[in-house]
PDB file of N, CA and C in Angstrom:
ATOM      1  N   UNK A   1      63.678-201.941 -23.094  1.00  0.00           N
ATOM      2  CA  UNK A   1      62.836-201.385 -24.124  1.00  0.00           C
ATOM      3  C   UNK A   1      61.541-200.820 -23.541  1.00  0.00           C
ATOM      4  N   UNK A   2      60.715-201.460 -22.624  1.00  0.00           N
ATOM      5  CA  UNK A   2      59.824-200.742 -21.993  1.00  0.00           C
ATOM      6  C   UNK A   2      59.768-199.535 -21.123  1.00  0.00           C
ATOM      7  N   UNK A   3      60.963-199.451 -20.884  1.00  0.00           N
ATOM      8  CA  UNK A   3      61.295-198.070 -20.199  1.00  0.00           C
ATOM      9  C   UNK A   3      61.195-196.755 -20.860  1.00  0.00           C
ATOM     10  N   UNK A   4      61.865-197.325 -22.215  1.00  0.00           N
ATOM     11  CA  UNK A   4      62.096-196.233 -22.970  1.00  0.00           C
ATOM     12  C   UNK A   4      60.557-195.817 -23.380  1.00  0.00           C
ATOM     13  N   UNK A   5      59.892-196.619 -24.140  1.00  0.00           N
ATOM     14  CA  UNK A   5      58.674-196.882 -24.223  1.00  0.00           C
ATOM     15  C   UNK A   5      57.420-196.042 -23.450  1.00  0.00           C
ATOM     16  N   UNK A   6      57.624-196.210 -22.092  1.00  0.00           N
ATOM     17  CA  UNK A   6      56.995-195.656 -21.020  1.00  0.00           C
ATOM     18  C   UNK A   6      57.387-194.394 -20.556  1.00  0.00           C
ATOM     19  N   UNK A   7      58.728-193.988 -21.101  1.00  0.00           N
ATOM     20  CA  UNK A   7      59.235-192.625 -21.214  1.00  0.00           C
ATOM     21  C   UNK A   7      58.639-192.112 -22.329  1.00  0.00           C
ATOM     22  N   UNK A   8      58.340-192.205 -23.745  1.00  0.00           N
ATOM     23  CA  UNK A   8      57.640-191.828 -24.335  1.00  0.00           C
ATOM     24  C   UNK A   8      56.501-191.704 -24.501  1.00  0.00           C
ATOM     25  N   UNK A   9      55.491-192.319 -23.830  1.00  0.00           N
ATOM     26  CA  UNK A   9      54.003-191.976 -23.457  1.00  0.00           C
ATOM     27  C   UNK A   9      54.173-191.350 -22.175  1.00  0.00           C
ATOM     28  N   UNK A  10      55.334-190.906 -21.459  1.00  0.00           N
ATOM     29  CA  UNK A  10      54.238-190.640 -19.999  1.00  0.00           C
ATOM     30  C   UNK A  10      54.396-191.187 -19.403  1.00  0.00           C
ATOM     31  N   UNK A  11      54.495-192.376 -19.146  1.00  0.00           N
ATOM     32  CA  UNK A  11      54.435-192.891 -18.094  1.00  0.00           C
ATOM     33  C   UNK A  11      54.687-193.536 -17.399  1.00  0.00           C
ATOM     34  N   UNK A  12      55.122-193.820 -15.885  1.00  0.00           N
ATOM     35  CA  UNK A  12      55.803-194.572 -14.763  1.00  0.00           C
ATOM     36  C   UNK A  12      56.418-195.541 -15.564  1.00  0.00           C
ATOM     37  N   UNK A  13      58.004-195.927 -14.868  1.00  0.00           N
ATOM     38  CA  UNK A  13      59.150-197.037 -15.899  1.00  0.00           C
ATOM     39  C   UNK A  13      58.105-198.272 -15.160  1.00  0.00           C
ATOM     40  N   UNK A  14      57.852-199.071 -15.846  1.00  0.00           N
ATOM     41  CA  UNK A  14      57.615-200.981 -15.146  1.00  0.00           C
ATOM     42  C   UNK A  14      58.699-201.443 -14.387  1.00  0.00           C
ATOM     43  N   UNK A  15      57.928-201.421 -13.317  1.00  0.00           N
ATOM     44  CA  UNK A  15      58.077-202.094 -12.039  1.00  0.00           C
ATOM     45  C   UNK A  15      59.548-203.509 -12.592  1.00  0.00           C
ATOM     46  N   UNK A  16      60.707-203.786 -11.859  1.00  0.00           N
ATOM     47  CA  UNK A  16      61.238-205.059 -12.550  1.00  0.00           C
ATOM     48  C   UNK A  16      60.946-206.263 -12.757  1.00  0.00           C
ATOM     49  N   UNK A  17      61.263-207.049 -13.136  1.00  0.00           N
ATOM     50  CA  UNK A  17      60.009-208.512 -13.215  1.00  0.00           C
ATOM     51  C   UNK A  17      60.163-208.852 -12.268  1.00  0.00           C
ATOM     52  N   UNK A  18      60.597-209.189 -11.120  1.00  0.00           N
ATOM     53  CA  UNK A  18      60.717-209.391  -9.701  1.00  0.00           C
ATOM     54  C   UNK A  18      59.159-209.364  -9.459  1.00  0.00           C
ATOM     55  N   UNK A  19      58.891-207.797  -9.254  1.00  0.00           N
ATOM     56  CA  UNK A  19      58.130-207.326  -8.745  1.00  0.00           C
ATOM     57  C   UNK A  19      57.158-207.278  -9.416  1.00  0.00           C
ATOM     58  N   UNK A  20      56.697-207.769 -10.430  1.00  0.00           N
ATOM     59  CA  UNK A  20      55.179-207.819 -11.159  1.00  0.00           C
ATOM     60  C   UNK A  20      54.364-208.528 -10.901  1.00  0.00           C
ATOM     61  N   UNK A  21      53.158-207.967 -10.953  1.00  0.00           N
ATOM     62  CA  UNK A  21      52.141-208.753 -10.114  1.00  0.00           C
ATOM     63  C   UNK A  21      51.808-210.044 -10.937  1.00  0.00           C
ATOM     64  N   UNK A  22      51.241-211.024 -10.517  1.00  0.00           N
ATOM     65  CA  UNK A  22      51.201-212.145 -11.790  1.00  0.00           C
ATOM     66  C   UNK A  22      49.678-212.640 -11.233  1.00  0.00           C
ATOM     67  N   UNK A  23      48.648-213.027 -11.784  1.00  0.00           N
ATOM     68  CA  UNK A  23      47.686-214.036 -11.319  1.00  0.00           C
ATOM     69  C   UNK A  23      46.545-213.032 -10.828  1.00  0.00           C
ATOM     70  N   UNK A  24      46.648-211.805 -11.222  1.00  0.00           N
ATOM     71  CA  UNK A  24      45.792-210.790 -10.248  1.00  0.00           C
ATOM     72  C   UNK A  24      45.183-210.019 -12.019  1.00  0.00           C
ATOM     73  N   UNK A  25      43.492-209.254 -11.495  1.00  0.00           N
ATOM     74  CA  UNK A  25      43.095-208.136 -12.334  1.00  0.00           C
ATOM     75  C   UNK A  25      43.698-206.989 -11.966  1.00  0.00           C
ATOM     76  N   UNK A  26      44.551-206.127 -12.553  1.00  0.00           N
ATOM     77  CA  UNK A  26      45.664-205.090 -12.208  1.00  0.00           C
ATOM     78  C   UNK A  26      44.662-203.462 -12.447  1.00  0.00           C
ATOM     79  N   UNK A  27      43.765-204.011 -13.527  1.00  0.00           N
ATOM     80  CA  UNK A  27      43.180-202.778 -14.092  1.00  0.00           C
ATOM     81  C   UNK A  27      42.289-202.678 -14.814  1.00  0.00           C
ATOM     82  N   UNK A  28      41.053-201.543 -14.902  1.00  0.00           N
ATOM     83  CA  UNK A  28      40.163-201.795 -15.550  1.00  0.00           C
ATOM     84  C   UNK A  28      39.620-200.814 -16.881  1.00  0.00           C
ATOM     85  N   UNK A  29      39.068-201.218 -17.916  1.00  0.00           N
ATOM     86  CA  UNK A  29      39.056-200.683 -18.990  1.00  0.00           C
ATOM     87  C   UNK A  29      37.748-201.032 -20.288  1.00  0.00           C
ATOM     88  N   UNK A  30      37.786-200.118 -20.819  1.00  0.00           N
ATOM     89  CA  UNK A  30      36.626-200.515 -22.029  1.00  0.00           C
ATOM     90  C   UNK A  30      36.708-200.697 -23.185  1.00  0.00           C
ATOM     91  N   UNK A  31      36.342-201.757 -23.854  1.00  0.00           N
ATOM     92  CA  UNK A  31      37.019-201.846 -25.062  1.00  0.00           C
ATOM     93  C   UNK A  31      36.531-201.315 -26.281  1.00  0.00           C
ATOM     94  N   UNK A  32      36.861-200.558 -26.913  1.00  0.00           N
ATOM     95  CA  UNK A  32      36.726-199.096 -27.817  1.00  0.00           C
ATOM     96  C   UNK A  32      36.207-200.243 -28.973  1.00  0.00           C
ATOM     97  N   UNK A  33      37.582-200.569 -29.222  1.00  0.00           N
ATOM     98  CA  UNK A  33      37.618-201.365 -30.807  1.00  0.00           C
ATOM     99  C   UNK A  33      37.895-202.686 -30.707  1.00  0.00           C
ATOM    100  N   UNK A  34      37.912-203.546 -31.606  1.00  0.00           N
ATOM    101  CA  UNK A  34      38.595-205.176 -31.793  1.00  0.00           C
ATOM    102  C   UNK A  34      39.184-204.917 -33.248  1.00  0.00           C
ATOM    103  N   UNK A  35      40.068-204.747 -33.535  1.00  0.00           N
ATOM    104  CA  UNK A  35      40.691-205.083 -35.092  1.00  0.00           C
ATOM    105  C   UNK A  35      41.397-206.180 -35.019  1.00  0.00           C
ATOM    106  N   UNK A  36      41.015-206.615 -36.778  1.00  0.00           N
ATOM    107  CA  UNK A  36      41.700-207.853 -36.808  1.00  0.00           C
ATOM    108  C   UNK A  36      43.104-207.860 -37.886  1.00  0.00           C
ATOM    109  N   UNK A  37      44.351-208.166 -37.561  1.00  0.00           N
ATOM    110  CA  UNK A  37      45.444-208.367 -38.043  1.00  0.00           C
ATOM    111  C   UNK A  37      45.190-208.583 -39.674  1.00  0.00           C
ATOM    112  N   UNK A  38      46.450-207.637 -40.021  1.00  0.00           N
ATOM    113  CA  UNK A  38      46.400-208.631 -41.675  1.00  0.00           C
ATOM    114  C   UNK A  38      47.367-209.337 -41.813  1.00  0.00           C
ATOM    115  N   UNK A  39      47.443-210.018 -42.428  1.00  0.00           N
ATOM    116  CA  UNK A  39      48.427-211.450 -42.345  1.00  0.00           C
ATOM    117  C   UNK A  39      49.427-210.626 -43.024  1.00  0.00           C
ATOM    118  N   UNK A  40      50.583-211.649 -42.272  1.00  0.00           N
ATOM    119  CA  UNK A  40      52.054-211.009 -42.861  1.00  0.00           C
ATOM    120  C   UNK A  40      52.867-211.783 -43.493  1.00  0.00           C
ATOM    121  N   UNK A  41      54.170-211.801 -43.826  1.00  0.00           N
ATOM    122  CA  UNK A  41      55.040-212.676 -43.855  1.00  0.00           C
ATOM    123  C   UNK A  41      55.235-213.940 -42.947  1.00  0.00           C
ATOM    124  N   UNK A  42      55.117-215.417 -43.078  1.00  0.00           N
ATOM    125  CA  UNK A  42      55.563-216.727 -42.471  1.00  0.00           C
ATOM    126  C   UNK A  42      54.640-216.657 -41.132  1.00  0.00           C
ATOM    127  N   UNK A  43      53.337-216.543 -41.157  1.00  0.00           N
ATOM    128  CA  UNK A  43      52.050-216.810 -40.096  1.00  0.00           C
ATOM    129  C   UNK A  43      52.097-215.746 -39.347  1.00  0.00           C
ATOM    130  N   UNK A  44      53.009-214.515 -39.397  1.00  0.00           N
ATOM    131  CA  UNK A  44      52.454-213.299 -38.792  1.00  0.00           C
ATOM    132  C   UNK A  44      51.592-212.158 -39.089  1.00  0.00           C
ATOM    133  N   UNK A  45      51.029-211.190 -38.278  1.00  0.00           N
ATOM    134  CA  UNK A  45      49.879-210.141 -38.619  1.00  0.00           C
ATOM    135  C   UNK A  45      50.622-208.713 -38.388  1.00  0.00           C
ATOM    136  N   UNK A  46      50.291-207.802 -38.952  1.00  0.00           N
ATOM    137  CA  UNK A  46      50.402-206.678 -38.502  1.00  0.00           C
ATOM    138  C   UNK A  46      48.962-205.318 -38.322  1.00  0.00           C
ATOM    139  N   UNK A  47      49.628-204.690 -37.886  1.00  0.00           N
ATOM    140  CA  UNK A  47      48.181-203.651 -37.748  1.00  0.00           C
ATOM    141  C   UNK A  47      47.963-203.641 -38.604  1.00  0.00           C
ATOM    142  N   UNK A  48      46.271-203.463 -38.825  1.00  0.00           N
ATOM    143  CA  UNK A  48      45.326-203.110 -39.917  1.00  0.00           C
ATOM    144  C   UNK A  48      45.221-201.455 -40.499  1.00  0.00           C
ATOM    145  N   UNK A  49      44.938-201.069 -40.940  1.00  0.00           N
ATOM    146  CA  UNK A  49      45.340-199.595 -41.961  1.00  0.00           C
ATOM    147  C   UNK A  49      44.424-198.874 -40.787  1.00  0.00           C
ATOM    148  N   UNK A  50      43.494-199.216 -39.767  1.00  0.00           N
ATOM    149  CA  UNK A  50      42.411-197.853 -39.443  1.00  0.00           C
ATOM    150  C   UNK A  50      43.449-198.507 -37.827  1.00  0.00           C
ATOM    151  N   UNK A  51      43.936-199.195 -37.364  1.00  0.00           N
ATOM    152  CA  UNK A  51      44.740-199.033 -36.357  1.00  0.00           C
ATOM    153  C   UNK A  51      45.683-196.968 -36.091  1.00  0.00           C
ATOM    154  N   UNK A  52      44.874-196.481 -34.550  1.00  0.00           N
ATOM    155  CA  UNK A  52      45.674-195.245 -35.208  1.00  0.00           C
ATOM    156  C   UNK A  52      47.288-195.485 -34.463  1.00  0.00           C
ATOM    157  N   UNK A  53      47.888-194.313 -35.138  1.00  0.00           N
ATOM    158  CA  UNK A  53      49.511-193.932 -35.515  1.00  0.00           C
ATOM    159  C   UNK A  53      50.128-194.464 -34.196  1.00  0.00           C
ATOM    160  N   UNK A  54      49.288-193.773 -33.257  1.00  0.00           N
ATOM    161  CA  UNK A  54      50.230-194.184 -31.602  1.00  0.00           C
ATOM    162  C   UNK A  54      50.368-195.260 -30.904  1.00  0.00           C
ATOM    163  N   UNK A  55      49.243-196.616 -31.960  1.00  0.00           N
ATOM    164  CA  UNK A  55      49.104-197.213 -31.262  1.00  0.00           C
ATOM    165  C   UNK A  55      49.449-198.815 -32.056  1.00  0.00           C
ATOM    166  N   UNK A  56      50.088-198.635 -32.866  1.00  0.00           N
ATOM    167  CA  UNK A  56      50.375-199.420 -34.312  1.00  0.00           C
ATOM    168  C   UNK A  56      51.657-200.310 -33.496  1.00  0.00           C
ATOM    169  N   UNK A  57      52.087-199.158 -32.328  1.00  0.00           N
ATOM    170  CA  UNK A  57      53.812-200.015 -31.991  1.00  0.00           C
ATOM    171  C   UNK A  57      52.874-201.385 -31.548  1.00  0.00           C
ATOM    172  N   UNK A  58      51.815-201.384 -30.744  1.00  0.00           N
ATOM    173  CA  UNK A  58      52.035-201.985 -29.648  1.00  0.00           C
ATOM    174  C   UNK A  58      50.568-203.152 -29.938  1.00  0.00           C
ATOM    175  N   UNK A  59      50.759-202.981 -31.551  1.00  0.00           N
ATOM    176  CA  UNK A  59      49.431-204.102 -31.886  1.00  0.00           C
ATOM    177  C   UNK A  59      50.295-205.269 -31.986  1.00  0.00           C
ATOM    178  N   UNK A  60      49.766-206.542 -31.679  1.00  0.00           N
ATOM    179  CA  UNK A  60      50.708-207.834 -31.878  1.00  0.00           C
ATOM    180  C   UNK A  60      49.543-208.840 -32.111  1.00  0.00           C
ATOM    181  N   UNK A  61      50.026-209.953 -32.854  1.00  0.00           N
ATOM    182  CA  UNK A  61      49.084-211.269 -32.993  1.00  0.00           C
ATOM    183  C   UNK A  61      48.081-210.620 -34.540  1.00  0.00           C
ATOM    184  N   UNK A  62      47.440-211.766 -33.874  1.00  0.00           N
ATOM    185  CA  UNK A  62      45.571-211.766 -35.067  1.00  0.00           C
ATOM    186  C   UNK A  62      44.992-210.474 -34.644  1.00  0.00           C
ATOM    187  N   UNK A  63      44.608-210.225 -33.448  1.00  0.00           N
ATOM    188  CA  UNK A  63      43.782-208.960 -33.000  1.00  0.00           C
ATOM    189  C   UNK A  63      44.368-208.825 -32.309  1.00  0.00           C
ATOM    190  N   UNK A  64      43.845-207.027 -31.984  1.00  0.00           N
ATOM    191  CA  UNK A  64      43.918-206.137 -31.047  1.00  0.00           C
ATOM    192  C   UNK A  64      43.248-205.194 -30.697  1.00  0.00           C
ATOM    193  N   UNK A  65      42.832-205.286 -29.311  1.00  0.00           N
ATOM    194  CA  UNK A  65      41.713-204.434 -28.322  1.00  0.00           C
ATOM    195  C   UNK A  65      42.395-202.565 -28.035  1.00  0.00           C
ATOM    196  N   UNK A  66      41.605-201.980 -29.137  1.00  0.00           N
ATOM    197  CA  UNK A  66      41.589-200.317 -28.690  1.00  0.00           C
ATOM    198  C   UNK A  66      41.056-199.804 -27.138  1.00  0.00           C
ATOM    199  N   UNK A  67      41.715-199.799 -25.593  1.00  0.00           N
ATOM    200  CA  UNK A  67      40.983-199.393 -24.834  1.00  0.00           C
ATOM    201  C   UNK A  67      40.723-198.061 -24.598  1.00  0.00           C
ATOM    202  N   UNK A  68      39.643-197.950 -23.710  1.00  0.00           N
ATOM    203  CA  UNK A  68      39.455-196.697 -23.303  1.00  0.00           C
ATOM    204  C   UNK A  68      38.998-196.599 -22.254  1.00  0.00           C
ATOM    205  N   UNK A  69      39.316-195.738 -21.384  1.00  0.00           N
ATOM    206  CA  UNK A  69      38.747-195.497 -19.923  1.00  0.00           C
ATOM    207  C   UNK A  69      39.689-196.425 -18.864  1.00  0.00           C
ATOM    208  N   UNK A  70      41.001-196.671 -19.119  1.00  0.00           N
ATOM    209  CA  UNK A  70      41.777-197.270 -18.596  1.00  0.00           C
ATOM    210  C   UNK A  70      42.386-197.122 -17.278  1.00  0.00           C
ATOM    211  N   UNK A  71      41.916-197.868 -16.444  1.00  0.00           N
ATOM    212  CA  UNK A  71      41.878-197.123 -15.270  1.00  0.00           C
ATOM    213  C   UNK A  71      42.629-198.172 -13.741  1.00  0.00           C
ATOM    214  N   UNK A  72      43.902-198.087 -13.222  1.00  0.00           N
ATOM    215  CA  UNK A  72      44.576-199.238 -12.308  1.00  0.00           C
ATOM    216  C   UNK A  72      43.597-199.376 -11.475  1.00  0.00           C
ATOM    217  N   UNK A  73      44.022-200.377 -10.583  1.00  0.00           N
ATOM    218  CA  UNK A  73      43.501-200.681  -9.489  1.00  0.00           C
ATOM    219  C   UNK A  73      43.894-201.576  -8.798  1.00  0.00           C
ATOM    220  N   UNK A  74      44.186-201.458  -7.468  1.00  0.00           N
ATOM    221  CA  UNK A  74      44.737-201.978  -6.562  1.00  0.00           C
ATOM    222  C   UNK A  74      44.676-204.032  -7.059  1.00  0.00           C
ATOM    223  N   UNK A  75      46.012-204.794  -7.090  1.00  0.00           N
ATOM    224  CA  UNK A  75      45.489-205.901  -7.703  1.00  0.00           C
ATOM    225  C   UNK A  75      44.496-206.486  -7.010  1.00  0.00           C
ATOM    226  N   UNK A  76      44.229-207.894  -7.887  1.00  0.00           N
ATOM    227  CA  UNK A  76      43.066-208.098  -6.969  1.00  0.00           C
ATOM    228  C   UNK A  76      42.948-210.227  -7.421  1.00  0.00           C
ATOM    229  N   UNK A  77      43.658-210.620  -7.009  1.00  0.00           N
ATOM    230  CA  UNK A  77      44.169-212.165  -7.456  1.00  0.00           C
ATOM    231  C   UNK A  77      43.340-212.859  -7.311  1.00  0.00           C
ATOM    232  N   UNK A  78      42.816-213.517  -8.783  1.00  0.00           N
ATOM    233  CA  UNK A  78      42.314-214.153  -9.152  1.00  0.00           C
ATOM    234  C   UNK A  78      42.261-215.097 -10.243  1.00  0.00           C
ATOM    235  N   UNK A  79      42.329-216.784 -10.193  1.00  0.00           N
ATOM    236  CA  UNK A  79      42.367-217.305 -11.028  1.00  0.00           C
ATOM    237  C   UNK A  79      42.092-217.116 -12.451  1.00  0.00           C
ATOM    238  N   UNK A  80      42.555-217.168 -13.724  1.00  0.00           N
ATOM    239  CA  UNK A  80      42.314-216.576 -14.817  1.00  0.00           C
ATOM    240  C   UNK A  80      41.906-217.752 -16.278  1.00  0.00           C
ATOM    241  N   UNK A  81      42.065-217.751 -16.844  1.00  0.00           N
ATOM    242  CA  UNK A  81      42.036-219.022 -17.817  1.00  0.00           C
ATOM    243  C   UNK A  81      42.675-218.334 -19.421  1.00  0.00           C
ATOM    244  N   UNK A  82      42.877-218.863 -19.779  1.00  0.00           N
ATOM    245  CA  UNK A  82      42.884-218.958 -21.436  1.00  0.00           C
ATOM    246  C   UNK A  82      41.955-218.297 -21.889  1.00  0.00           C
ATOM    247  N   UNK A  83      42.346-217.373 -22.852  1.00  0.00           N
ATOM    248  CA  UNK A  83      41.287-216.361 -23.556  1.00  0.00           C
ATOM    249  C   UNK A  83      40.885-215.453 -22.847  1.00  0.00           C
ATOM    250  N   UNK A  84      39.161-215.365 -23.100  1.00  0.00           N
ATOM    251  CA  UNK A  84      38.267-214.887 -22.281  1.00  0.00           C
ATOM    252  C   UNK A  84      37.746-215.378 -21.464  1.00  0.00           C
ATOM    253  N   UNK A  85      36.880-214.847 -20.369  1.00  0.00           N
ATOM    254  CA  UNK A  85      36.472-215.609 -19.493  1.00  0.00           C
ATOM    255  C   UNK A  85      35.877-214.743 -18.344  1.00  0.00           C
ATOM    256  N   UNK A  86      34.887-215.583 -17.683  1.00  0.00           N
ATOM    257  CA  UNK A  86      33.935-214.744 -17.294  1.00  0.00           C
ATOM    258  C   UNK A  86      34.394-214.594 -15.283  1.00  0.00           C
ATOM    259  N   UNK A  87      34.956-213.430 -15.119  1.00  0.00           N
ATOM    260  CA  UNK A  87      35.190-212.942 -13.427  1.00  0.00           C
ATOM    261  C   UNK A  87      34.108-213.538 -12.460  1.00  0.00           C
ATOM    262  N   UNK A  88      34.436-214.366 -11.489  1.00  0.00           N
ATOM    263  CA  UNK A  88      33.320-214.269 -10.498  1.00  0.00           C
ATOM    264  C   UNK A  88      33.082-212.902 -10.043  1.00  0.00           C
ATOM    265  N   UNK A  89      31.334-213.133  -9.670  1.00  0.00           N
ATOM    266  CA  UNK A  89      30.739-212.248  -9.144  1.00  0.00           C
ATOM    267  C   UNK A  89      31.592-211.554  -8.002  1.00  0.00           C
ATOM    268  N   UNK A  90      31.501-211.968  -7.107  1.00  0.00           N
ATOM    269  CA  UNK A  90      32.333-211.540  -6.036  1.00  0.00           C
ATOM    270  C   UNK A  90      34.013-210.866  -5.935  1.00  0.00           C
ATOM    271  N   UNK A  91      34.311-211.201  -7.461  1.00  0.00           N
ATOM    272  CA  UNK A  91      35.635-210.616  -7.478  1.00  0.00           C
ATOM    273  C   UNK A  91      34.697-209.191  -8.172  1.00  0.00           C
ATOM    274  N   UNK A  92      33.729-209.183  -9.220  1.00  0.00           N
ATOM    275  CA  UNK A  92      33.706-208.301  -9.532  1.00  0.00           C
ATOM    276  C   UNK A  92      33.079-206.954  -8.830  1.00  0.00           C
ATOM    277  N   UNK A  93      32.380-207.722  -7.751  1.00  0.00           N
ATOM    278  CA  UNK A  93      32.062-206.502  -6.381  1.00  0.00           C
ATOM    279  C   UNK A  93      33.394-206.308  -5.991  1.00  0.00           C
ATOM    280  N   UNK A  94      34.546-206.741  -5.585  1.00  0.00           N
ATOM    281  CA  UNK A  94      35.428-205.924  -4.705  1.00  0.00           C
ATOM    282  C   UNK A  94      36.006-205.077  -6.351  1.00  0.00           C
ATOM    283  N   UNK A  95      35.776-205.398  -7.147  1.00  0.00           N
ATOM    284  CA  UNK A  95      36.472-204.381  -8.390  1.00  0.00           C
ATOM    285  C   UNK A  95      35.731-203.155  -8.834  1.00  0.00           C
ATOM    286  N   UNK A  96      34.330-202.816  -8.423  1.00  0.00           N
ATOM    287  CA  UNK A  96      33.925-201.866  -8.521  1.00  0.00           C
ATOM    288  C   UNK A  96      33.838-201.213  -7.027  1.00  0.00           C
ATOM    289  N   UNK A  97      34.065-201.691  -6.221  1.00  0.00           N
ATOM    290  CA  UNK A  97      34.778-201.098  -4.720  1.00  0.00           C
ATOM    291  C   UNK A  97      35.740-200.239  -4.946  1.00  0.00           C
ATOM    292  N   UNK A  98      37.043-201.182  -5.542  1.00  0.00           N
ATOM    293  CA  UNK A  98      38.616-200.580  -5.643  1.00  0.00           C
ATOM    294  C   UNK A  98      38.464-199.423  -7.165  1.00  0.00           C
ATOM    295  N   UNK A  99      37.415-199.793  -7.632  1.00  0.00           N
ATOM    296  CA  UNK A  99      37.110-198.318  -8.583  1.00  0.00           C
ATOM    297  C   UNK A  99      36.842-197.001  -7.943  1.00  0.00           C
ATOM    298  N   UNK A 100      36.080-197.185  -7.226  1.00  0.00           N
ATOM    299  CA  UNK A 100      35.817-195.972  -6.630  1.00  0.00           C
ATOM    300  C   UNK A 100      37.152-195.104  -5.287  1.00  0.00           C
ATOM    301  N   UNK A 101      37.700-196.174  -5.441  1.00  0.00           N
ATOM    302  CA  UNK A 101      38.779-195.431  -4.741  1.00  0.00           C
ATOM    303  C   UNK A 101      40.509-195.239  -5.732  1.00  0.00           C
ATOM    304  N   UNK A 102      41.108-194.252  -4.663  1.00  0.00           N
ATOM    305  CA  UNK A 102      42.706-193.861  -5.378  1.00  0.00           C
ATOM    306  C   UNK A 102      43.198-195.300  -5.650  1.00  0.00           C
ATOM    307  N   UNK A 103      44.259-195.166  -6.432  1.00  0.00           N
ATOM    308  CA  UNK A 103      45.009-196.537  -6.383  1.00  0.00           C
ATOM    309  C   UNK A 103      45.920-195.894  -5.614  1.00  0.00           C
ATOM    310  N   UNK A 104      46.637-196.409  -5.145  1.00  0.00           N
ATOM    311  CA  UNK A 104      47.783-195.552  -4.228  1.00  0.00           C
ATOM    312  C   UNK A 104      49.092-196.144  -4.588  1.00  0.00           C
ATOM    313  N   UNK A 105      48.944-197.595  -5.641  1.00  0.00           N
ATOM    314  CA  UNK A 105      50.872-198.116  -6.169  1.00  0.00           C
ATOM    315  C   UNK A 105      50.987-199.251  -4.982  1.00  0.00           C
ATOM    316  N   UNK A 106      51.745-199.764  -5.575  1.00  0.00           N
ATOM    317  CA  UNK A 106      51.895-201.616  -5.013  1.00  0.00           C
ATOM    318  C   UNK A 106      52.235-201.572  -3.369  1.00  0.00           C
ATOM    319  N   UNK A 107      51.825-202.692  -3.146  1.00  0.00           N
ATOM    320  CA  UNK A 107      51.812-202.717  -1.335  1.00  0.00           C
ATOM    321  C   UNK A 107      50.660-201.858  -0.794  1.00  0.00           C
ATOM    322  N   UNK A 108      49.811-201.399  -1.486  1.00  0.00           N
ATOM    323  CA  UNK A 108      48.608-200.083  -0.947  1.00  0.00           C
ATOM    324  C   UNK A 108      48.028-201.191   0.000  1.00  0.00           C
ATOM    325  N   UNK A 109      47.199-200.900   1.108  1.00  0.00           N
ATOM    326  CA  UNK A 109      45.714-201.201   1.212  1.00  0.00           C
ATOM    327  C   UNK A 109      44.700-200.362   1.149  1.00  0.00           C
ATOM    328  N   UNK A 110      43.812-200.732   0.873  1.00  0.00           N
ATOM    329  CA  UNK A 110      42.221-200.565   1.106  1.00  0.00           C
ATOM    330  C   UNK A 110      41.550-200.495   1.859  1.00  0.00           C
ATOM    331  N   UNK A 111      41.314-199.403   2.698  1.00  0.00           N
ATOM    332  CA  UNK A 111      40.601-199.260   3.914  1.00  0.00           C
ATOM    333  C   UNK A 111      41.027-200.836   4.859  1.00  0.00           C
ATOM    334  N   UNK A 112      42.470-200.766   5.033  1.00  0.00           N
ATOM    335  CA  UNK A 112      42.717-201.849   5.695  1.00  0.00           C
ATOM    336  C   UNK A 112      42.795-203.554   5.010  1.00  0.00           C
ATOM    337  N   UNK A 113      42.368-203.291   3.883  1.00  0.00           N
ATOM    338  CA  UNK A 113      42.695-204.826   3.223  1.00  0.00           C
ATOM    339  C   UNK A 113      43.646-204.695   2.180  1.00  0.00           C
ATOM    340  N   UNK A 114      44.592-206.032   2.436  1.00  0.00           N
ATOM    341  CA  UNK A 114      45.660-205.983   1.399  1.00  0.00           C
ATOM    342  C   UNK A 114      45.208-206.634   0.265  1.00  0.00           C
ATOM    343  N   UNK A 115      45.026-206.434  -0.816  1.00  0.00           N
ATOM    344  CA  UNK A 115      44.530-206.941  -1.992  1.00  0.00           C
ATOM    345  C   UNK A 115      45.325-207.201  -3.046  1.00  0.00           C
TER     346      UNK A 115
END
């Protein structure tokens, strides 16, 4: 289903689960909007009415984050937690590093570092 999916926006099929990165920040982005779910049938939500058209497939849960400025980047593994939660400093210097450069697609390095 994600293939097809990713054939219809555009873009590159997902990698197989084999190969997905797990435990790492993959990519970086800004968050436009927060909408909150309207309750559905037996404890589920669906998009809210100002959710737009293209993006209604792929709302799930209570909320959902509109991004913008979405942008890969070489991974970059780091412990994560539940919810939100705040990046060490130091991960977030090598993440505005790997911003400023190409992503170049899995196995890349970085001026010599594998990340």
């Amino acid at each position: 289903m994600l293939r097809r999916e990713a054939d219809e926006c555009g873009l590159p099929a997902p990698p197989p689960v084999t190969e997905i990165v797990r435990g790492a920040i993959v990519a970086l982005a800004r968050i436009d909007a927060v909408l909150v779910g309207e309750p559905g049938l037996l404890g589920t939500y669906h998009a809210p009415a100002e959710t737009p058209a293209d993006q209604v497939r792929w709302f799930a849960g209570r909320f959902g984050w509109l991004l913008g400025d979405v942008e890969l980047v070489e991974p970059v593994r780091v412990r994560g937690a539940m919810g939100l939660w705040r990046v060490p400093d130091d991960v977030v210097a090598l993440l505005r590093l790997l911003a400023e450069a190409p992503y170049a697609g899995p196995g890349a390095t970085l001026r010599g570092w594998r990340v």
